[in-house]
C-alpha atoms as a PDB file:
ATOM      1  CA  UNK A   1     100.659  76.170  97.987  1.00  0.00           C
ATOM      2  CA  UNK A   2     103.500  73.795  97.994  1.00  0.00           C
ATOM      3  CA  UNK A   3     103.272  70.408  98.804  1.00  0.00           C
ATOM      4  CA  UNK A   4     106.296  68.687  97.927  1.00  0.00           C
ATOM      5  CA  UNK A   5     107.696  68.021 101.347  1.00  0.00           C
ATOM      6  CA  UNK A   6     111.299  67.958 102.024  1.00  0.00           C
ATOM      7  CA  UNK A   7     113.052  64.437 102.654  1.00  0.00           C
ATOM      8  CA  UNK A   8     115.832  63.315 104.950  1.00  0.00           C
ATOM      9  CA  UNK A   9     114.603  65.850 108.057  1.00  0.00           C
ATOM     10  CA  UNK A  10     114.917  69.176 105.453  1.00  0.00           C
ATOM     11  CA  UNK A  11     118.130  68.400 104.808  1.00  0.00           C
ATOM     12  CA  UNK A  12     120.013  68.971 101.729  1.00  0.00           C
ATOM     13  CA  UNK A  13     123.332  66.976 100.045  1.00  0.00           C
ATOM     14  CA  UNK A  14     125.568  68.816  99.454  1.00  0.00           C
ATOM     15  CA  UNK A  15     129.445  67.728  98.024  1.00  0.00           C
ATOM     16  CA  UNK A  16     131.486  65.789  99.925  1.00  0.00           C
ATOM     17  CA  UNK A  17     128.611  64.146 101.688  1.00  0.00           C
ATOM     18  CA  UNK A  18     127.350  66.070 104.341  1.00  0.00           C
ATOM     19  CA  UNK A  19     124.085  66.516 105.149  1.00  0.00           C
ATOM     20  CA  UNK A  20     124.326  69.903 106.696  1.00  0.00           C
ATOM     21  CA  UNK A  21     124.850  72.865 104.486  1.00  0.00           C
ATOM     22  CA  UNK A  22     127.377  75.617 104.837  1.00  0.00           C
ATOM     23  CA  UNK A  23     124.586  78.600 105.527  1.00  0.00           C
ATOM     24  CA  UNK A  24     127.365  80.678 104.204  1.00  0.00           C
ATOM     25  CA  UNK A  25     128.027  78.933 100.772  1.00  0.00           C
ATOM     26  CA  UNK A  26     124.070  77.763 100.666  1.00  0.00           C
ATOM     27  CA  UNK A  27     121.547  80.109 101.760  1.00  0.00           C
ATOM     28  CA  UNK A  28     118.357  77.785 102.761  1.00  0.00           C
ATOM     29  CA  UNK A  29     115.210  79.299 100.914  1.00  0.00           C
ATOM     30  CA  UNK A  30     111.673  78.497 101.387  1.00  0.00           C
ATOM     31  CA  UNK A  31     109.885  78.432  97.706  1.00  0.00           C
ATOM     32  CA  UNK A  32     107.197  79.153  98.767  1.00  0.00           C
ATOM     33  CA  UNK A  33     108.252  82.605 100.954  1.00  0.00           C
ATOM     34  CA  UNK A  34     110.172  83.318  98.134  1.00  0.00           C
ATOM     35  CA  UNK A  35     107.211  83.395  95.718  1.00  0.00           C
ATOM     36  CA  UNK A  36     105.639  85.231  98.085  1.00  0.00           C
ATOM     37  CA  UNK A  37     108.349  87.998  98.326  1.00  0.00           C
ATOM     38  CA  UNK A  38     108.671  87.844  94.804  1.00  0.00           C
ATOM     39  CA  UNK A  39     104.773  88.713  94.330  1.00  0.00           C
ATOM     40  CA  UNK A  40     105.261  91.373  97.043  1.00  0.00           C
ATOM     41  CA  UNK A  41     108.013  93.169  95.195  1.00  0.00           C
ATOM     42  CA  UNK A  42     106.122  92.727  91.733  1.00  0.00           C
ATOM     43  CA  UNK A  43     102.869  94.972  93.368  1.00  0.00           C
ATOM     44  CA  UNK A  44     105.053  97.390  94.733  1.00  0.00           C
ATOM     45  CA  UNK A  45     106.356  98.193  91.429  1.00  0.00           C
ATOM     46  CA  UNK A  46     103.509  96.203  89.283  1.00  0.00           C
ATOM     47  CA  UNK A  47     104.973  95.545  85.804  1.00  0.00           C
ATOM     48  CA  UNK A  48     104.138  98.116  83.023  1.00  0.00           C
ATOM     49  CA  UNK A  49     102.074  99.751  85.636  1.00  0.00           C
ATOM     50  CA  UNK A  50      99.523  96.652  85.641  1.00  0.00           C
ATOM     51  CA  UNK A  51      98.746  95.175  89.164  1.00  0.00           C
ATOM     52  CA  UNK A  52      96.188  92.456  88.270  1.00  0.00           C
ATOM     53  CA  UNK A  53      96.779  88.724  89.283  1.00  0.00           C
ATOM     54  CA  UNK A  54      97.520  87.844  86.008  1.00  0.00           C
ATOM     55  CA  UNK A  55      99.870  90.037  85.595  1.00  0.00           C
ATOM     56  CA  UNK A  56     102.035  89.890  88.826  1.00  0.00           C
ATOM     57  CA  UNK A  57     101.662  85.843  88.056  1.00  0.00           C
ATOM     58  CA  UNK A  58     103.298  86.484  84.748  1.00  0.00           C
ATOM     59  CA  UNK A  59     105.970  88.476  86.169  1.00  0.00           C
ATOM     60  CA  UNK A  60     106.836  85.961  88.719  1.00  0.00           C
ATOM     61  CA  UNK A  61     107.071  83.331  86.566  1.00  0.00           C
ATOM     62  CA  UNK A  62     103.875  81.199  88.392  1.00  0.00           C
ATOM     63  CA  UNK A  63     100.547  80.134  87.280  1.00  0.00           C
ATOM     64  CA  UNK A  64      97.631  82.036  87.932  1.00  0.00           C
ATOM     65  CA  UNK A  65      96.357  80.018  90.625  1.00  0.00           C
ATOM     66  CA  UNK A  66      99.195  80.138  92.553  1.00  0.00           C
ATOM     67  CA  UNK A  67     100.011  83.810  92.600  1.00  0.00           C
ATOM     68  CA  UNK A  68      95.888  84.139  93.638  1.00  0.00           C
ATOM     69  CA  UNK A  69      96.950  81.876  96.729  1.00  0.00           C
ATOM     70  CA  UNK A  70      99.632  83.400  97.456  1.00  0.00           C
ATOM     71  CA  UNK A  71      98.291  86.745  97.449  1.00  0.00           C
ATOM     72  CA  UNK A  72      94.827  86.773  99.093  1.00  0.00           C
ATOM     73  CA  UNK A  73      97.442  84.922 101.834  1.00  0.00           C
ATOM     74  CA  UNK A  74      99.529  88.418 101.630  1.00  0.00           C
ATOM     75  CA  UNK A  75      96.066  90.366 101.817  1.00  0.00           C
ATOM     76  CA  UNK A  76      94.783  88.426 104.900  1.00  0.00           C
ATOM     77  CA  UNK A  77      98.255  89.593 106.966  1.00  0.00           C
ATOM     78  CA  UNK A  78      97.457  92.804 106.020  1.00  0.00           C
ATOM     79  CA  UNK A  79     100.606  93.275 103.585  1.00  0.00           C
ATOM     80  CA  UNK A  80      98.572  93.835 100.305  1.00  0.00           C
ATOM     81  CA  UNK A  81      95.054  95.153  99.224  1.00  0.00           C
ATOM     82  CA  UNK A  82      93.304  95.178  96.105  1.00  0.00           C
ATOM     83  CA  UNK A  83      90.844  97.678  94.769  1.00  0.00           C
ATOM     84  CA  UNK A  84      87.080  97.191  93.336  1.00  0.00           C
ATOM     85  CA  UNK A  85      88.913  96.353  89.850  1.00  0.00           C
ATOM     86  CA  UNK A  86      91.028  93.736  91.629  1.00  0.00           C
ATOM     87  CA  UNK A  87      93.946  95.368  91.011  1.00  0.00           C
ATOM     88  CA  UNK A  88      96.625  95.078  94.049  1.00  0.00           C
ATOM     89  CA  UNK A  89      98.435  97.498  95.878  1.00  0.00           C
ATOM     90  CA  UNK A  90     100.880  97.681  99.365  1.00  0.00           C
ATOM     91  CA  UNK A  91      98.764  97.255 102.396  1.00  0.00           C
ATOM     92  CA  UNK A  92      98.492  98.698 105.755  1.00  0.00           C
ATOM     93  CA  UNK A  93     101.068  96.379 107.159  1.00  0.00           C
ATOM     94  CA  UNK A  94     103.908  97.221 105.377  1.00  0.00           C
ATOM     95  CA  UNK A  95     103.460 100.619 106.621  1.00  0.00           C
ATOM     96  CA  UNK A  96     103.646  99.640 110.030  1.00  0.00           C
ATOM     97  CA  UNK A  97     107.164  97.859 109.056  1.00  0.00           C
ATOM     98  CA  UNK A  98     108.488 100.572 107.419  1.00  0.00           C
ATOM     99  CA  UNK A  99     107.620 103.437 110.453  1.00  0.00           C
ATOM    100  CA  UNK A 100     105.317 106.097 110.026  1.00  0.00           C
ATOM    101  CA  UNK A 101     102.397 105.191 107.035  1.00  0.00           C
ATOM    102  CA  UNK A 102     103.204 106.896 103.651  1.00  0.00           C
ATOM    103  CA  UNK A 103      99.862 108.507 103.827  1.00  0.00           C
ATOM    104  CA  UNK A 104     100.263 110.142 107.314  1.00  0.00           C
ATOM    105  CA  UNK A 105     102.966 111.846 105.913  1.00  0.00           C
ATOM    106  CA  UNK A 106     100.769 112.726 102.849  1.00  0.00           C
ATOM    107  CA  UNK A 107      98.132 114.106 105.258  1.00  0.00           C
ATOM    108  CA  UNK A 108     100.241 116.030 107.182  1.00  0.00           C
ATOM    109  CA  UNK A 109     102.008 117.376 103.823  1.00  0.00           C
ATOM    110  CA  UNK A 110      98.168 118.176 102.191  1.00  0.00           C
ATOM    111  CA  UNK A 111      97.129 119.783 105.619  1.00  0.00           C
ATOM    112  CA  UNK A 112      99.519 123.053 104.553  1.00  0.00           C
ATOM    113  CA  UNK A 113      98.112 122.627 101.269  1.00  0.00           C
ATOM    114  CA  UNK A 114      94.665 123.088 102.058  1.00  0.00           C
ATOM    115  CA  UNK A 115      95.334 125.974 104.124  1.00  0.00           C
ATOM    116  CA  UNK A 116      97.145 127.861 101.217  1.00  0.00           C
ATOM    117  CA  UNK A 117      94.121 126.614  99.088  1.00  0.00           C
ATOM    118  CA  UNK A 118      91.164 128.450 101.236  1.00  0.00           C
ATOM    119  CA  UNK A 119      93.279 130.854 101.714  1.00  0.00           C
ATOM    120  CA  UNK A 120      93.292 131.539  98.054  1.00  0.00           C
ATOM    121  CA  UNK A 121      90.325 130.458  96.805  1.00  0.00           C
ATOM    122  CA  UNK A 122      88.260 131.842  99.766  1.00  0.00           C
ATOM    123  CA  UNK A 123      86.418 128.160  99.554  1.00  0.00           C
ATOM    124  CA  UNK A 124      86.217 124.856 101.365  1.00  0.00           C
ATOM    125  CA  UNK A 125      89.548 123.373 100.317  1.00  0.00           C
ATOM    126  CA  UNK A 126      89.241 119.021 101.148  1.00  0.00           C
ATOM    127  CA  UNK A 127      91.683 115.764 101.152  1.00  0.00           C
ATOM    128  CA  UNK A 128      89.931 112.577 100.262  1.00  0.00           C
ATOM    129  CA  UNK A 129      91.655 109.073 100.833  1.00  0.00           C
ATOM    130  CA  UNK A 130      90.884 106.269  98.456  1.00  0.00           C
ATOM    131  CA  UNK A 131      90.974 103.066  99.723  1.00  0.00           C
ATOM    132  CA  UNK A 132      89.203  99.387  97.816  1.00  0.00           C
ATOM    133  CA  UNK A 133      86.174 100.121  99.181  1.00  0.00           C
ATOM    134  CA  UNK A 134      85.699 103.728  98.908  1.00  0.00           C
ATOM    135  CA  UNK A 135      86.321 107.860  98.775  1.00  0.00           C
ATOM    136  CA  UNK A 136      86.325 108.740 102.281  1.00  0.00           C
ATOM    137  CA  UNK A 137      87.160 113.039 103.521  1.00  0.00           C
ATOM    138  CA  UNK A 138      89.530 112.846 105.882  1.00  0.00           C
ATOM    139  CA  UNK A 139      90.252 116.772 105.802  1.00  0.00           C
ATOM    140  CA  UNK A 140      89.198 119.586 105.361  1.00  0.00           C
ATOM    141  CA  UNK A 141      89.805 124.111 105.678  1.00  0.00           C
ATOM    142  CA  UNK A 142      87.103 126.194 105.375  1.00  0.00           C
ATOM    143  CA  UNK A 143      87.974 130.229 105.852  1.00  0.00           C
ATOM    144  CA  UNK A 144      86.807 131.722 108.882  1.00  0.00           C
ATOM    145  CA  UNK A 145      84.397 133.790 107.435  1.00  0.00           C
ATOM    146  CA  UNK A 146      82.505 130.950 105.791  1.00  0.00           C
ATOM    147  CA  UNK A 147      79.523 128.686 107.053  1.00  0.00           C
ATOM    148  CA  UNK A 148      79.812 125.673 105.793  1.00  0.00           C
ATOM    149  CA  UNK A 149      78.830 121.578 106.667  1.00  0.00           C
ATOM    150  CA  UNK A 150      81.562 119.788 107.357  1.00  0.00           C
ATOM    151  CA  UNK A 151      82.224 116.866 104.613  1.00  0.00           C
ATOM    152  CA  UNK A 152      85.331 115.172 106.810  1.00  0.00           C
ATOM    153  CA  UNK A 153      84.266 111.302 107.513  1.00  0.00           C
ATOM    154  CA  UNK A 154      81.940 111.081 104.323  1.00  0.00           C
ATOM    155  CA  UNK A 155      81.966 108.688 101.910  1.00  0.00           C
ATOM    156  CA  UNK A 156      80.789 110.121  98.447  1.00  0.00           C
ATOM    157  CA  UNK A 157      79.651 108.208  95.243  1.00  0.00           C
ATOM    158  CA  UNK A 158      82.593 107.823  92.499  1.00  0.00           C
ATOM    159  CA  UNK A 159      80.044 109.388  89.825  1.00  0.00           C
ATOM    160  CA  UNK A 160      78.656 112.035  91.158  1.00  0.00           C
ATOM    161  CA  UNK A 161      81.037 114.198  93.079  1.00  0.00           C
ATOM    162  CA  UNK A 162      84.147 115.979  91.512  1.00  0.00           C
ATOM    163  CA  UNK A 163      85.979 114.162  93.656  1.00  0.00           C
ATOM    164  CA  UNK A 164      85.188 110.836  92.826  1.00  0.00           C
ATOM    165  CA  UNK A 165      85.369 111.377  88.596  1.00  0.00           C
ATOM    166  CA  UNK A 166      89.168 112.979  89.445  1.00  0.00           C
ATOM    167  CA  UNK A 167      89.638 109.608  91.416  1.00  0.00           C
ATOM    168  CA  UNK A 168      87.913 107.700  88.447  1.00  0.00           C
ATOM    169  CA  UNK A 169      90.446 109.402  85.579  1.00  0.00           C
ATOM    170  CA  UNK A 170      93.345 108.757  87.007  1.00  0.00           C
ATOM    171  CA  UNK A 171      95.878 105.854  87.253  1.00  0.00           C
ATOM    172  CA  UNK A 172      95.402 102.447  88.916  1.00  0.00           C
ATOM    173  CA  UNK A 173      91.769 103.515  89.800  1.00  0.00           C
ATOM    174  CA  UNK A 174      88.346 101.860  89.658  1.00  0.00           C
ATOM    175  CA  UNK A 175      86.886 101.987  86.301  1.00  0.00           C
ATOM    176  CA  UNK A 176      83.394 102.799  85.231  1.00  0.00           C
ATOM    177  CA  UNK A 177      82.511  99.358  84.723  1.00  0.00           C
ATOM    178  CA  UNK A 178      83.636  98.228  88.389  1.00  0.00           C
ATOM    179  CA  UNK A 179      80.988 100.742  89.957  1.00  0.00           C
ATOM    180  CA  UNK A 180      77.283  99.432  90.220  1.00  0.00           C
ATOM    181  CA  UNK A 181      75.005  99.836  87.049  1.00  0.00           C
ATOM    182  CA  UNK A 182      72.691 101.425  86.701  1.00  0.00           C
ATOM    183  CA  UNK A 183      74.331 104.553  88.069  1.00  0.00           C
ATOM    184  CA  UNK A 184      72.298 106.146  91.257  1.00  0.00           C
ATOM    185  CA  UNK A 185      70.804 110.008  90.377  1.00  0.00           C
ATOM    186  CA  UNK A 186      71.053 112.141  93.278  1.00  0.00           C
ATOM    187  CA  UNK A 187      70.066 115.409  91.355  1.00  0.00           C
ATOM    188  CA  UNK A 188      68.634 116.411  88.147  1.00  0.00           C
ATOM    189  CA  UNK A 189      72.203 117.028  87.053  1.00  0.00           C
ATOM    190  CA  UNK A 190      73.954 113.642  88.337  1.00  0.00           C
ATOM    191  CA  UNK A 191      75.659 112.228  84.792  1.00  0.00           C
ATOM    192  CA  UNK A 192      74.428 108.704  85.106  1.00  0.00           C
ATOM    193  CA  UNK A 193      75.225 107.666  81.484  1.00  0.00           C
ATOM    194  CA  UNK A 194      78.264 105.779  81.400  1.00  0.00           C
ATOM    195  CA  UNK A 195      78.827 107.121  77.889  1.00  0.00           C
ATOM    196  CA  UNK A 196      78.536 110.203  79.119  1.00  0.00           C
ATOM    197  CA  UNK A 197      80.978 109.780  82.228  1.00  0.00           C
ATOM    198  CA  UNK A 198      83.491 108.718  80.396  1.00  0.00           C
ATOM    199  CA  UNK A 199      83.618 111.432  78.467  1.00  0.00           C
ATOM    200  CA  UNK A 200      83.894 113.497  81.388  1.00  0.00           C
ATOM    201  CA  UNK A 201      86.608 111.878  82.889  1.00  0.00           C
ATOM    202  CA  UNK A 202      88.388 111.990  79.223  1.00  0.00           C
ATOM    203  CA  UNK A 203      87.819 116.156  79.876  1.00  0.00           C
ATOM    204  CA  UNK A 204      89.581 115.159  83.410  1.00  0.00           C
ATOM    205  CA  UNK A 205      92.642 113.457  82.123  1.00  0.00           C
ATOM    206  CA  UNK A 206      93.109 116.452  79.468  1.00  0.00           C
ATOM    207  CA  UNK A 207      92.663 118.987  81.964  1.00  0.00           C
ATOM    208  CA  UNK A 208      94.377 117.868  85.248  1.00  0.00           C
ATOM    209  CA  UNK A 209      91.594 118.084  87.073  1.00  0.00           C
ATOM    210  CA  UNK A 210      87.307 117.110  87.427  1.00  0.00           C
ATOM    211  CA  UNK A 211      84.415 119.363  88.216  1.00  0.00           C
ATOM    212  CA  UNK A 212      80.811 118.970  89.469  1.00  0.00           C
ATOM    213  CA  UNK A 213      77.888 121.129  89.352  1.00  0.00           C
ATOM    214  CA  UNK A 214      75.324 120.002  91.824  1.00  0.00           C
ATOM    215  CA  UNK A 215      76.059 116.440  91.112  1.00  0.00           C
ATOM    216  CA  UNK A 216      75.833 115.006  94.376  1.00  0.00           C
ATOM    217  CA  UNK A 217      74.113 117.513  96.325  1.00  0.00           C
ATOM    218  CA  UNK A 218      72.398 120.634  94.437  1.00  0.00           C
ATOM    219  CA  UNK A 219      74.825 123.373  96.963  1.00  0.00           C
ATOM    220  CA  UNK A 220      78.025 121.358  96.077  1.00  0.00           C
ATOM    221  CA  UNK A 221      80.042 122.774  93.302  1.00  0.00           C
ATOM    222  CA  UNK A 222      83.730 122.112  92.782  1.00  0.00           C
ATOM    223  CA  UNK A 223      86.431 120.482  91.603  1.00  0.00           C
ATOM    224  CA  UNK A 224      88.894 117.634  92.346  1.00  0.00           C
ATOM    225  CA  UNK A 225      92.439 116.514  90.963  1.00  0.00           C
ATOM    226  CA  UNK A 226      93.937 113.081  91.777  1.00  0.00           C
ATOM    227  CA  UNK A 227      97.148 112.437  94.013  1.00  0.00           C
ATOM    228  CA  UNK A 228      99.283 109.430  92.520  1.00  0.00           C
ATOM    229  CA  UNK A 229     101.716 107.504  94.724  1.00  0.00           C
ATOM    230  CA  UNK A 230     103.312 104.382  92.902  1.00  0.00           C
ATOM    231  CA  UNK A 231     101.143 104.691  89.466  1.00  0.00           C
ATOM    232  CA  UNK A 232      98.261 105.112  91.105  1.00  0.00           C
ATOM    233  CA  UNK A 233      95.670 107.352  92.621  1.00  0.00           C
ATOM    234  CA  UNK A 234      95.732 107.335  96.394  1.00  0.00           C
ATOM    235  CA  UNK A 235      93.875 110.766  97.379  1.00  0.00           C
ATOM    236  CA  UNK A 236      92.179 113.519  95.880  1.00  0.00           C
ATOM    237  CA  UNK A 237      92.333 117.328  96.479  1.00  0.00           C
ATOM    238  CA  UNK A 238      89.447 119.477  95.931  1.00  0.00           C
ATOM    239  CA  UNK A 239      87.930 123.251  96.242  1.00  0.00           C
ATOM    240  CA  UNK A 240      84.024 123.274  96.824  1.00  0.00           C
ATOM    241  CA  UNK A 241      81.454 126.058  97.553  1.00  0.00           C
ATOM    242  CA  UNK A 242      77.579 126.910  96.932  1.00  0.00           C
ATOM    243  CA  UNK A 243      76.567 127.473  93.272  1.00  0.00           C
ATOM    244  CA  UNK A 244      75.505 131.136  94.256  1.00  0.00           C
ATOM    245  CA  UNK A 245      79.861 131.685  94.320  1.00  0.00           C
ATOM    246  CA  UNK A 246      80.746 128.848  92.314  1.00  0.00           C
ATOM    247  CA  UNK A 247      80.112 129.373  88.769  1.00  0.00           C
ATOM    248  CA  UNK A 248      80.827 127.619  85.906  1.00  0.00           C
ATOM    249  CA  UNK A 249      83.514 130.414  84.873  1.00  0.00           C
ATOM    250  CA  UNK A 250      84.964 130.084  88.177  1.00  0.00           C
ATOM    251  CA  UNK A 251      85.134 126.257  87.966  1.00  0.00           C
ATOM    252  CA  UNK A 252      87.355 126.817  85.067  1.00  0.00           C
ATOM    253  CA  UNK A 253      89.443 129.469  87.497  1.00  0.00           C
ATOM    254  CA  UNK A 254      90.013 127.025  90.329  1.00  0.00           C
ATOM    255  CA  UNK A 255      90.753 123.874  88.624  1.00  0.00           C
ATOM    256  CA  UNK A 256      94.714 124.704  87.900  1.00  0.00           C
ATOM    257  CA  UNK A 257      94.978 125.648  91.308  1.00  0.00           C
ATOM    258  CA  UNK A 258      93.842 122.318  92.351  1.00  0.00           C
ATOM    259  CA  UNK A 259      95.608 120.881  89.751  1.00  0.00           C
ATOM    260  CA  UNK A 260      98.903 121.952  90.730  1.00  0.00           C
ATOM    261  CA  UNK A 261      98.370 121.432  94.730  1.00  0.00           C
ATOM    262  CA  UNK A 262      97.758 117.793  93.295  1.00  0.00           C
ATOM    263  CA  UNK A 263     100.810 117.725  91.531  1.00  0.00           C
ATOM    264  CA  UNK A 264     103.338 118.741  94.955  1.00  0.00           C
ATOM    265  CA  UNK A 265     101.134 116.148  96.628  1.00  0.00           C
ATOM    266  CA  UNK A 266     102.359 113.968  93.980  1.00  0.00           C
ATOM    267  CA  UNK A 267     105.690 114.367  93.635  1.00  0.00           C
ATOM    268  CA  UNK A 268     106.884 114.898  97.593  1.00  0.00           C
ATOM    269  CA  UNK A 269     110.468 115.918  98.086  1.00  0.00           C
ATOM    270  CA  UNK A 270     113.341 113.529  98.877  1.00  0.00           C
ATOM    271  CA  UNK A 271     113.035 112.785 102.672  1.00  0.00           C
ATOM    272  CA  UNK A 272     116.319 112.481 104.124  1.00  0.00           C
ATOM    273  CA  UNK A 273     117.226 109.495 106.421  1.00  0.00           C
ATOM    274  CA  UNK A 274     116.964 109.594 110.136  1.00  0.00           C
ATOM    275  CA  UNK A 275     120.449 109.822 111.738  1.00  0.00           C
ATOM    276  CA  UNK A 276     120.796 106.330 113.644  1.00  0.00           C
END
């Protein structure tokens, strides 16, 4: 916060002696909107990739305390967010400046996908959105000639589902020590070692993608691969189906194909301007 105030009615000497500024030759600035849209800038394109306070203060040239201010006052307009690792990212608001939200037009875009995907597969193919708080379905395709519950407007557990260790092994993503210890068991098989997970999500990062075998819930097998937007992981793509079809072998069989869906999802194509 800035509390110098400015002297003379806010206005500054310039040469010659008058007290009103050419707004031509000197742009008026606020310093403390400009620290603001400097911080805004810095954790849209967070230095070496690293979106913690400290590190957009250090890019910004302020002190710690500052940047904190100035940013939960960014966060409370809606124009950033931070994740469970307190990490920052663009929030909602800026989307609603800039037109249509950059993850509408990812849904819309991994809608085609996930037809393709049960298509192929024969499987459940599913989006998941990431936000601070959580792993929430937001779609889903299932093939016609498949019975299957509906996971669209779940929340799942970061360690326990394929889709939440492909969210946890990729960029700008909680780590294992932001979740809460010690780690729930939902099945005999749920990995609730953190040694253990993070070995698995090592496996993930190698791979492309993460798998599950009755993690979660003891039908659920499948596997997940992360989207990344901006550095970090925004969504997740996966392929799930009973164990009876789902086999280890075949976990090994769909993972690439997630993998690459992941990787269009990831790297859109150049959208063209709007005529005005």
């Amino acid at each position: 916060m800035d509390t110098t105030a400015p002297t003379g009615g806010d206005q500054t000497a310039v040469p010659g002696g008058s007290a009103d500024p050419d707004p031509v030759l000197i742009p008026p600035r606020v310093q403390s909107v400009d620290r603001a849209a400097r911080l805004l800038l810095a954790v849209a394109n967070p230095p070496r990739g690293d979106a913690t306070t400290t590190a957009l203060a250090q890019a910004c040239h302020l002190n710690r305390a500052t940047a904190w201010r100035l940013l939960t006052t960014l966060e409370a307009n809606g124009l950033v967010a931070r994740d469970v690792g307190g990490r920052w990212f663009p929030g909602p608001a800026l989307a609603d400046l800039a037109g249509e939200s950059p993850m509408e037009t990812l849904r819309r875009a991994a809608h085609d996908e996930l037809v393709a995907l049960g298509a192929a597969t024969h499987e459940t193919a599913a989006f998941a959105v990431l936000t601070p708080s959580a792993l929430t379905y937001v779609d889903e395709v299932a093939p016609d000639a498949i019975v299957a519950a509906t996971w669209r407007g779940r929340t799942v557990p970061l360690h326990a589902t394929s889709t939440g260790k492909a969210a946890l092994a990729g960029p700008g993503s909680p780590r294992i020590e932001d979740l809460r210890l010690p780690l729930e068991r939902f099945t005999e098989t749920t990995v609730t070692d953190p040694c253990l997970l993070a070995e698995e999500l090592e496996d993930a990062r190698r791979l492309g993608y993460a798998g599950c075998q009755g993690e979660y819930e003891r039908s659920a097998w499948g596997v997940s691969a992360p989207v990344v937007l901006s550095g970090r992981v925004v969504a997740v793509v996966s392929v799930w189906g009973p164990a009876g079809r789902v086999s280890p072998s075949r976990l090994t069989e769909l993972g690439p194909l997630v993998a690459a869906v992941a990787r269009r999802l990831s790297n859109p194509p150049a959208v063209t301007e709007p005529q005005r």
